[in-house]
PDB file of N, CA and C in Angstrom:
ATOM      1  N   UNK A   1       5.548   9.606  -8.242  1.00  0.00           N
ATOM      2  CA  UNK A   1       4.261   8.945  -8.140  1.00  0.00           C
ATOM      3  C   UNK A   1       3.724   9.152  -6.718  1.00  0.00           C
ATOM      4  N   UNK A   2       2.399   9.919  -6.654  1.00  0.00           N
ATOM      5  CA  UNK A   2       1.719   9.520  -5.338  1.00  0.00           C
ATOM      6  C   UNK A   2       2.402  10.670  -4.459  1.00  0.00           C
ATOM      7  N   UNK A   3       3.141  11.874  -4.898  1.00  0.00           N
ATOM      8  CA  UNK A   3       3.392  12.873  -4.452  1.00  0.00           C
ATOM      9  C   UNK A   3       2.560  13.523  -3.243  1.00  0.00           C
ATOM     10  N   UNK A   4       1.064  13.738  -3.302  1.00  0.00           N
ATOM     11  CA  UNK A   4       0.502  14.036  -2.490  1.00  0.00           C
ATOM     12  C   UNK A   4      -0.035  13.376  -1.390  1.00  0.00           C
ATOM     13  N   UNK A   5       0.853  12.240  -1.063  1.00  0.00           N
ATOM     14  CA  UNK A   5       0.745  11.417   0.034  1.00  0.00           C
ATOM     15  C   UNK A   5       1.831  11.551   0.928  1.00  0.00           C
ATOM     16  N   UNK A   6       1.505  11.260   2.524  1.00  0.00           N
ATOM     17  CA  UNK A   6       2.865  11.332   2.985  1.00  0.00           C
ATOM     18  C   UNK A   6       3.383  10.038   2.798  1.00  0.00           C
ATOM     19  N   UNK A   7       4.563   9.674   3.695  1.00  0.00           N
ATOM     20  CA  UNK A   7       5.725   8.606   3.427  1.00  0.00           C
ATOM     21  C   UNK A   7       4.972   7.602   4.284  1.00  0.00           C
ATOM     22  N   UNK A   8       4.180   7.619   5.051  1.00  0.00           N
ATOM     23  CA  UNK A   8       3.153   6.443   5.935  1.00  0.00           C
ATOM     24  C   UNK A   8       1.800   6.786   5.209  1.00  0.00           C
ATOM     25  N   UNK A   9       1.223   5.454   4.622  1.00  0.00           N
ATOM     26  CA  UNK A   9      -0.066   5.940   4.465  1.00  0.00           C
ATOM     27  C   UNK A   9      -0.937   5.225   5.009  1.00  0.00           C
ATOM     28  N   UNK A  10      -2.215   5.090   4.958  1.00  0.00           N
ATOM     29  CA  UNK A  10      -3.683   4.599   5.576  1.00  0.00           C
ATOM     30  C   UNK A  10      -4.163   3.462   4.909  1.00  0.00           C
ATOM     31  N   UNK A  11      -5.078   2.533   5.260  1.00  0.00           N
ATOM     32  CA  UNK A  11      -5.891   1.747   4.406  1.00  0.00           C
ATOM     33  C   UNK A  11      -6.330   2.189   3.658  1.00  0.00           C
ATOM     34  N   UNK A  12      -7.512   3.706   3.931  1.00  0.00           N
ATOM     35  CA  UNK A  12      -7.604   4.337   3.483  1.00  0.00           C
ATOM     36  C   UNK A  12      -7.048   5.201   2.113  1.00  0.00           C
ATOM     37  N   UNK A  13      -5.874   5.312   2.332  1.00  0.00           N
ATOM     38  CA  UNK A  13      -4.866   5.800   1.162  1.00  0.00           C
ATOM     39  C   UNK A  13      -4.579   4.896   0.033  1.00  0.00           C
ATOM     40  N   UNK A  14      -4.305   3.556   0.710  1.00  0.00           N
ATOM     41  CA  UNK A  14      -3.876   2.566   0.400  1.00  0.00           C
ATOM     42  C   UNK A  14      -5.389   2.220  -1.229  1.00  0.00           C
ATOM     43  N   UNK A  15      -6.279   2.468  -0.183  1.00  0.00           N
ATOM     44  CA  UNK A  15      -7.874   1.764  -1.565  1.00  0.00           C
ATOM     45  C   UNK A  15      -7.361   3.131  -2.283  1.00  0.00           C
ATOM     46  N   UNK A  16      -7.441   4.369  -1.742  1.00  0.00           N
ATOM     47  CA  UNK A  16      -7.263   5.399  -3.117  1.00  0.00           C
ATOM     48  C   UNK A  16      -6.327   5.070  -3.903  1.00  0.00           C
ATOM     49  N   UNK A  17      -4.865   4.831  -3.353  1.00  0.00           N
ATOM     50  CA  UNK A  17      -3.926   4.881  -4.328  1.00  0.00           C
ATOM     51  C   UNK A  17      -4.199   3.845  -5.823  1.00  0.00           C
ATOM     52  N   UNK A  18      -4.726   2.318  -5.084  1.00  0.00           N
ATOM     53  CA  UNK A  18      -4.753   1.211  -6.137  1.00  0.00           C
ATOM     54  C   UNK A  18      -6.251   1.336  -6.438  1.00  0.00           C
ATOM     55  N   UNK A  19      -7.014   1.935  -5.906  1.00  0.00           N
ATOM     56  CA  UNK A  19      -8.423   1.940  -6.940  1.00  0.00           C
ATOM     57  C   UNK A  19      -8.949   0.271  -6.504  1.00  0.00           C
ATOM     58  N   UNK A  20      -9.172   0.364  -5.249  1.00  0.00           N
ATOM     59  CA  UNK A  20      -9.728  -1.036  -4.580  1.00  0.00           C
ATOM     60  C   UNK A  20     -10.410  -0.903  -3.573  1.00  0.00           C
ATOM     61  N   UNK A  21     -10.965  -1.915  -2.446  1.00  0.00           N
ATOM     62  CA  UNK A  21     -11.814  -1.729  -1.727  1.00  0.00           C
ATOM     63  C   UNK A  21     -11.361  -2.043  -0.887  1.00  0.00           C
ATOM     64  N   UNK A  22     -11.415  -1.996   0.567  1.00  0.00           N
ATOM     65  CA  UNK A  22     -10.906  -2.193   2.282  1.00  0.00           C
ATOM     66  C   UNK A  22     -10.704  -3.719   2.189  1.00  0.00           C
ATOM     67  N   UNK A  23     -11.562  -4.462   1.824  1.00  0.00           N
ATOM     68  CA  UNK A  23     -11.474  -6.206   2.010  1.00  0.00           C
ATOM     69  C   UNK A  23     -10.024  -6.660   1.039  1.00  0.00           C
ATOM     70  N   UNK A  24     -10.155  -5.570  -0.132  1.00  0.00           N
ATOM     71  CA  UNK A  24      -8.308  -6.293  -1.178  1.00  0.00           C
ATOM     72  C   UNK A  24      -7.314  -5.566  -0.385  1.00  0.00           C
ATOM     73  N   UNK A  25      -7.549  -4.652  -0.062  1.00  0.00           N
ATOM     74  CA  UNK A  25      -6.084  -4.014   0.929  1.00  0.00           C
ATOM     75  C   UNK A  25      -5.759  -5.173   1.696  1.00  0.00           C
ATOM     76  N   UNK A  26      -6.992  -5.089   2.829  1.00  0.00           N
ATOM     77  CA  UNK A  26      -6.585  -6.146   3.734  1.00  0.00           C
ATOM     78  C   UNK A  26      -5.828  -7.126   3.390  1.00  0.00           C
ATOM     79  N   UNK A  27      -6.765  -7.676   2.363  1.00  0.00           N
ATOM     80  CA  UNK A  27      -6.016  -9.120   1.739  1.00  0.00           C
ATOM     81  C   UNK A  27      -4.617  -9.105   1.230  1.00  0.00           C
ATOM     82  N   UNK A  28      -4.008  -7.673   0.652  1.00  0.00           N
ATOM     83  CA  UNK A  28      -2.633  -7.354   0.007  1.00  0.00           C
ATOM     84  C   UNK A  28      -1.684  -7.291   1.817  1.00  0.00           C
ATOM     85  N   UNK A  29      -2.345  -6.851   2.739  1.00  0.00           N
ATOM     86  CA  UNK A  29      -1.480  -6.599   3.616  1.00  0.00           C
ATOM     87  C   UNK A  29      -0.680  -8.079   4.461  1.00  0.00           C
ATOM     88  N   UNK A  30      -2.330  -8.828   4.934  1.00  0.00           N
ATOM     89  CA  UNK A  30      -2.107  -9.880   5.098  1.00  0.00           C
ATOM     90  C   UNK A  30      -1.451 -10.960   4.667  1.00  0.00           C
ATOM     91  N   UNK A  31      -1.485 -10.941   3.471  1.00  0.00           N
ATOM     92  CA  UNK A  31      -0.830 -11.682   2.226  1.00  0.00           C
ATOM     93  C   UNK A  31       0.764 -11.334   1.823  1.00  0.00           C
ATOM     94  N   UNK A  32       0.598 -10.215   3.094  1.00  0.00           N
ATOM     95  CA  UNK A  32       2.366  -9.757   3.051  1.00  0.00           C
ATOM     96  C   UNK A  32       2.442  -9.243   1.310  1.00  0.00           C
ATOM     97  N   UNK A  33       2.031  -8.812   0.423  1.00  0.00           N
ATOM     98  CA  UNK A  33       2.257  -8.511  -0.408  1.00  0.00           C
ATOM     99  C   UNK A  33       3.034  -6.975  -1.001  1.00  0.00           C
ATOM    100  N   UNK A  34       1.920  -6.339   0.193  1.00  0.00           N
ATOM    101  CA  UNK A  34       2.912  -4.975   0.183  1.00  0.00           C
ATOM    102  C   UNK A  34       3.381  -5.086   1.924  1.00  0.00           C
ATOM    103  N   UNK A  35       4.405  -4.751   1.942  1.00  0.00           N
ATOM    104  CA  UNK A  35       5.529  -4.454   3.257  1.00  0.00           C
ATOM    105  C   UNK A  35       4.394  -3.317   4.090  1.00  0.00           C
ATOM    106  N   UNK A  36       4.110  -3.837   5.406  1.00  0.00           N
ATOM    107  CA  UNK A  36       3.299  -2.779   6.247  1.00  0.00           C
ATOM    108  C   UNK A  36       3.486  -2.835   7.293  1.00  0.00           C
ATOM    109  N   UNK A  37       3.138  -2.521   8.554  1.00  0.00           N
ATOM    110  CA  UNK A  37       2.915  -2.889  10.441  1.00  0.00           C
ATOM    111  C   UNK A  37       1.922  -2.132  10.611  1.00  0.00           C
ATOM    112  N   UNK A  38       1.738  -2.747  12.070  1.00  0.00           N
ATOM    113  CA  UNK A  38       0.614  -1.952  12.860  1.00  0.00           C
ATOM    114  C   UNK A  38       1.256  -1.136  13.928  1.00  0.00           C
ATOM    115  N   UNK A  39       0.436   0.251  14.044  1.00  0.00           N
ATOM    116  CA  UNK A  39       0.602   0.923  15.308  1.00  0.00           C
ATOM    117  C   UNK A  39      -0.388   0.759  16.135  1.00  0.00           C
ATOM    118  N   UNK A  40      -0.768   0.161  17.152  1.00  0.00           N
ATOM    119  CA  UNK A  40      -2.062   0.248  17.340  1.00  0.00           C
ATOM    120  C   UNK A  40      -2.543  -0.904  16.898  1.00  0.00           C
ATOM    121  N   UNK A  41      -4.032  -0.556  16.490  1.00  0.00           N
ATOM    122  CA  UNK A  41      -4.170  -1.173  15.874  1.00  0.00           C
ATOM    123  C   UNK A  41      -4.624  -0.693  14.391  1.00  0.00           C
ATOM    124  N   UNK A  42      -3.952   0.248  14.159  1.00  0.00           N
ATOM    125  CA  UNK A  42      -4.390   1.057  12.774  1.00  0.00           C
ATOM    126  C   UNK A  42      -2.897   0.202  11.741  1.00  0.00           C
ATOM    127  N   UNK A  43      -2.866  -0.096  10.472  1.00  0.00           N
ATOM    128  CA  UNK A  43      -2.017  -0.427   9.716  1.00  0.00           C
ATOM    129  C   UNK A  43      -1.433   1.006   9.174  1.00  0.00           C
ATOM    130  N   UNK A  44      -0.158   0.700   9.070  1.00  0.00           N
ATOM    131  CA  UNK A  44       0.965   2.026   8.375  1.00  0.00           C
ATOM    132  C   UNK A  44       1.656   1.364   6.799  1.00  0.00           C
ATOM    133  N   UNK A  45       1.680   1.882   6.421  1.00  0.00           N
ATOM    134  CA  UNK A  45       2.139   1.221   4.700  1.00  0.00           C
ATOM    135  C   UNK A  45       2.975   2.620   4.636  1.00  0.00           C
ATOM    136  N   UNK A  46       4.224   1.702   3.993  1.00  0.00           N
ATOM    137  CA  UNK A  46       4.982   2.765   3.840  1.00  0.00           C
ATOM    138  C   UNK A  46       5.047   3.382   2.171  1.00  0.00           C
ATOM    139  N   UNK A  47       4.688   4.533   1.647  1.00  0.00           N
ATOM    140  CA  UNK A  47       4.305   4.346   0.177  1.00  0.00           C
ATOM    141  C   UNK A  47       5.311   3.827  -0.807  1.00  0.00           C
ATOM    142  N   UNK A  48       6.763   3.901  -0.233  1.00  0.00           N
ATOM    143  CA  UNK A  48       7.422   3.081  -1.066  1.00  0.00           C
ATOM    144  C   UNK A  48       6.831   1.728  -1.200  1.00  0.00           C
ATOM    145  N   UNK A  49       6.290   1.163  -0.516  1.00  0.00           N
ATOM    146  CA  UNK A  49       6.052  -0.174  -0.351  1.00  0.00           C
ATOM    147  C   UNK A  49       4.998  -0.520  -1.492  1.00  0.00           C
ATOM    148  N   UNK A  50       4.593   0.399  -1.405  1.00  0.00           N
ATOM    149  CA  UNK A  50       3.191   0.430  -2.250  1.00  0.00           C
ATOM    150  C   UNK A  50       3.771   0.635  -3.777  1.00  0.00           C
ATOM    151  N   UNK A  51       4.277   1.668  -4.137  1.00  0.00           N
ATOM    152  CA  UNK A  51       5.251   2.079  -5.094  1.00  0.00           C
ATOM    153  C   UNK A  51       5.758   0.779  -5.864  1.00  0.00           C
ATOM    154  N   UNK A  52       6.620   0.137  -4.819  1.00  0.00           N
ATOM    155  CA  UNK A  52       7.172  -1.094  -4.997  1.00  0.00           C
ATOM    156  C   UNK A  52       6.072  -2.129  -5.623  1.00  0.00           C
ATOM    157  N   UNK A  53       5.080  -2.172  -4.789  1.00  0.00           N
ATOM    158  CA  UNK A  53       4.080  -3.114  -5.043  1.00  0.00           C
ATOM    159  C   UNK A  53       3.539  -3.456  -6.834  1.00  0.00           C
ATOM    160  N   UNK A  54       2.945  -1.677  -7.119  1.00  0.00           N
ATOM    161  CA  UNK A  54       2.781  -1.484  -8.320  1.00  0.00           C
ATOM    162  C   UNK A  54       3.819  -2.304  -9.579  1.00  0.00           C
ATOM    163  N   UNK A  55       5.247  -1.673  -9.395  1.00  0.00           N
ATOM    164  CA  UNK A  55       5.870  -1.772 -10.316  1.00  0.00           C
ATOM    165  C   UNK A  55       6.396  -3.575 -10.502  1.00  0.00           C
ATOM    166  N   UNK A  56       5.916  -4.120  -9.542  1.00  0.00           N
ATOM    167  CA  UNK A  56       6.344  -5.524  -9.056  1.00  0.00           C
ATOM    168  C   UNK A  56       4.925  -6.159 -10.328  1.00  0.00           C
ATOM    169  N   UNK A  57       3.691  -5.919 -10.164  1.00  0.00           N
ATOM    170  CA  UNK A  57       2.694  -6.158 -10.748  1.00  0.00           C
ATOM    171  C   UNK A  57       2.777  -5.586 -11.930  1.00  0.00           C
ATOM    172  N   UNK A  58       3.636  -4.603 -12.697  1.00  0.00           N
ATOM    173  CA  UNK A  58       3.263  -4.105 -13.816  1.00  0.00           C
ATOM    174  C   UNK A  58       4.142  -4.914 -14.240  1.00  0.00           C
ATOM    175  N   UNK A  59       5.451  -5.576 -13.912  1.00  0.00           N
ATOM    176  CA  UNK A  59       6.682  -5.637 -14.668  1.00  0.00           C
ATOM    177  C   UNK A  59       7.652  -4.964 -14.835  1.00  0.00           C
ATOM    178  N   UNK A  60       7.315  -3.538 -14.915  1.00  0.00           N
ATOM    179  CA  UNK A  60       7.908  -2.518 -15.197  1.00  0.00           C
ATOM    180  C   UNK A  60       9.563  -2.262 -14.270  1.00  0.00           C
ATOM    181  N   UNK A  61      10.434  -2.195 -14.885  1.00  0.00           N
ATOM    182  CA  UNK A  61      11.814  -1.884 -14.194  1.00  0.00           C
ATOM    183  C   UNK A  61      12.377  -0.978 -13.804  1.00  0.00           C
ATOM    184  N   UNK A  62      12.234   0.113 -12.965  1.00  0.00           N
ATOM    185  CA  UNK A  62      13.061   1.103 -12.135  1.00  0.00           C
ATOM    186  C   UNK A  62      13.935   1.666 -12.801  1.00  0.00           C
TER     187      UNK A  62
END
């Protein structure tokens, strides 16, 4: 899943991957929902995290 991403992704990446807008990222990051940090002040998501995130919301089991 999400192959054509690297292993850090963007806010940016982050709205492509889930099909959302900059204000729900935020809110998923803040909300600690998906695992992230800052460099800077740019946010890094690691796509497992995201990965994780999905399958946490679908139900779905690994």
């Amino acid at each position: 899943m999400f192959e054509s991403y690297d292993d850090l992704v963007t806010i940016e990446d982050l709205c492509e991957m889930l099909g959302i807008g900059k204000n729900a990222a935020y809110e998923l990051l803040q909300r600690k929902l998906i695992k992230s940090f800052h460099i800077g002040r740019s946010w890094k998501i690691p796509k497992k995290a995201v990965e994780e995130y999905i399958y946490q919301q679908s139900g779905i089991k690994k």
